[in-house]
Protein backbone atom coordinates (compact mmCIF):
# COMPACT_ATOMS: atom_id res chain seq x y z
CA UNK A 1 97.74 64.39 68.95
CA UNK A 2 100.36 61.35 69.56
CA UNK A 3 100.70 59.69 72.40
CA UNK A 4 104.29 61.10 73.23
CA UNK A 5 102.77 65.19 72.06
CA UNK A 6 99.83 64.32 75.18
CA UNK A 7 102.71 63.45 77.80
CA UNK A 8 104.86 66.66 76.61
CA UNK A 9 102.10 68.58 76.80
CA UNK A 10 100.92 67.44 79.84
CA UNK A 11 104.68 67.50 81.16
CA UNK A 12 105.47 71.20 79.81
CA UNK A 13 101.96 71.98 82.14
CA UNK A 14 103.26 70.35 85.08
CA UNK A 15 106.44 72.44 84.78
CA UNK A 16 104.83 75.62 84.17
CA UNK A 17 102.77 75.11 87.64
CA UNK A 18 105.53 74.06 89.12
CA UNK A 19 107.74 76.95 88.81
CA UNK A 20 104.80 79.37 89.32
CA UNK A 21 104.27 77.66 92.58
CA UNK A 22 108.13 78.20 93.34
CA UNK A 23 108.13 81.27 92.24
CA UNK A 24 105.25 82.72 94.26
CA UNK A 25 107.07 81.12 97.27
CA UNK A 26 110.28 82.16 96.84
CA UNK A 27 109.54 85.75 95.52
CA UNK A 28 106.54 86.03 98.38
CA UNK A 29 107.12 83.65 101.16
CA UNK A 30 103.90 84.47 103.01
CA UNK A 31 100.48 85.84 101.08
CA UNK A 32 99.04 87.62 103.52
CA UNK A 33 97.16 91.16 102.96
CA UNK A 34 99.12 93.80 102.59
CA UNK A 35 99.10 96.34 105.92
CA UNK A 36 98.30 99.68 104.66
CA UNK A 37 98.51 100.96 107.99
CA UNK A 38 102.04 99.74 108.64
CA UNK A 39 103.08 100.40 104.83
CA UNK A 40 101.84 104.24 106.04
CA UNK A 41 104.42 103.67 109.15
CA UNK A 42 107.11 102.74 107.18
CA UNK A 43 106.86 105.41 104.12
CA UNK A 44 107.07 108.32 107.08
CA UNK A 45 110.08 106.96 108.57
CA UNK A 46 111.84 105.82 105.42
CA UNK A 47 109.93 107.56 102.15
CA UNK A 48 109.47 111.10 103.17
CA UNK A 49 112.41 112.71 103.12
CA UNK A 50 112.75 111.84 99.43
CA UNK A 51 109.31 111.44 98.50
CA UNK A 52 107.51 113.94 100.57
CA UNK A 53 104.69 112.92 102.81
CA UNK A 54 101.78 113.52 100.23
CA UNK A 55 103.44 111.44 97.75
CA UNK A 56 105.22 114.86 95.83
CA UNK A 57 108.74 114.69 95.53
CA UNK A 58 111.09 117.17 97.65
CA UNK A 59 114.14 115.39 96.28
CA UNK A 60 115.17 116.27 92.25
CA UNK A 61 114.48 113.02 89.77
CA UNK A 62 112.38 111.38 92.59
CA UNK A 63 109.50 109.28 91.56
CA UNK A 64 106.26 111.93 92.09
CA UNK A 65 103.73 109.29 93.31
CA UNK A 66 100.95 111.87 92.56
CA UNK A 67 101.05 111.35 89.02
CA UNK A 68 98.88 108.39 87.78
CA UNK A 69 101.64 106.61 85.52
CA UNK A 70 103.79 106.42 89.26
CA UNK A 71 101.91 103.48 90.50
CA UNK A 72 101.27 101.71 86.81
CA UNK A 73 103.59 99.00 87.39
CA UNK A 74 102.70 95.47 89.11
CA UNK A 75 103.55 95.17 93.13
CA UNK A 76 106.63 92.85 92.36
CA UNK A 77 108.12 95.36 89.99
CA UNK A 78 107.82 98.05 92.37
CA UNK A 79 109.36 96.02 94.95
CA UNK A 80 112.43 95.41 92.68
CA UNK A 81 112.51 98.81 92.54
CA UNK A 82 112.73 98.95 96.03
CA UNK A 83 114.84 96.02 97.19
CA UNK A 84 117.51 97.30 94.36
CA UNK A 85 117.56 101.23 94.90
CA UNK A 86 117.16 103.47 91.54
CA UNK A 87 119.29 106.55 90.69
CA UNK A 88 119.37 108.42 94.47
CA UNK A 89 117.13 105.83 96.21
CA UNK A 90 119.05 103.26 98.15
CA UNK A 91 118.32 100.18 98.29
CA UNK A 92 116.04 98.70 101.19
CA UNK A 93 117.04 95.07 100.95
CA UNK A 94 118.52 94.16 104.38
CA UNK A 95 116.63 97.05 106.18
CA UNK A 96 113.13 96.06 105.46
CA UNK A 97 111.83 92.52 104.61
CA UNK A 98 109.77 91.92 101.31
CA UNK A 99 106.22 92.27 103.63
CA UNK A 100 107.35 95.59 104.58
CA UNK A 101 108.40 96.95 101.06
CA UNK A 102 104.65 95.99 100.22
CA UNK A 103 102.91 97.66 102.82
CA UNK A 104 104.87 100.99 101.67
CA UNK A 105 103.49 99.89 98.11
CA UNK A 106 99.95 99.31 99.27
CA UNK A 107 100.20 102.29 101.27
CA UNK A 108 101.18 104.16 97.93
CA UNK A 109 98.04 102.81 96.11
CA UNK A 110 95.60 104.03 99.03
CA UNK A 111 96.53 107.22 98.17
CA UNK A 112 95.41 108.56 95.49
């Protein structure tokens, strides 16, 4: 390897980390354990009604969080989901903060 392939390889590394580290930041602010307990507290007062309280829907074409495949996608996609609404759902971005949106999901996978 050249001389100028080592320092854009070393460069196109540097980049890489750097926008992983921005992106964990921006996406996550604080990476602290989820709180299942609070995620529990939120799903009751803002999941249920749609969702049901054992994770079976009571709403038509809402996601039935007692099937295995519910839960199948990674913690950021499901708070996408969440921050953006889907179909019926509403979206929860300016009533709950990211932490919150990842207790409910951390709740979710408890409870199964």
């Amino acid at each position: 390897m050249t001389r100028p392939q080592r320092k854009r390889a070393v460069h196109s590394r540097l980049v890489a980390a750097l926008l992983t580290a921005v992106s964990t930041t921006v996406v996550c602010p604080t990476l602290h354990a989820a709180d299942i307990n609070r995620g529990a507290e939120l799903y009751r007062m803002h999941c249920t009604s749609c969702h049901g309280g054992d994770g079976r829907p009571l709403m038509p074409g809402a996601t039935d969080f007692t099937r295995p495949s519910a839960l199948l996608k990674p913690d950021l996609s499901l708070l996408s989901v969440i921050r953006a609404g889907r179909g019926g759902m509403p979206a929860y971005q300016g009533q709950l903060r990211d932490r919150e949106m990842l207790d409910i999901v951390a709740h979710l996978r408890t409870q199964r």
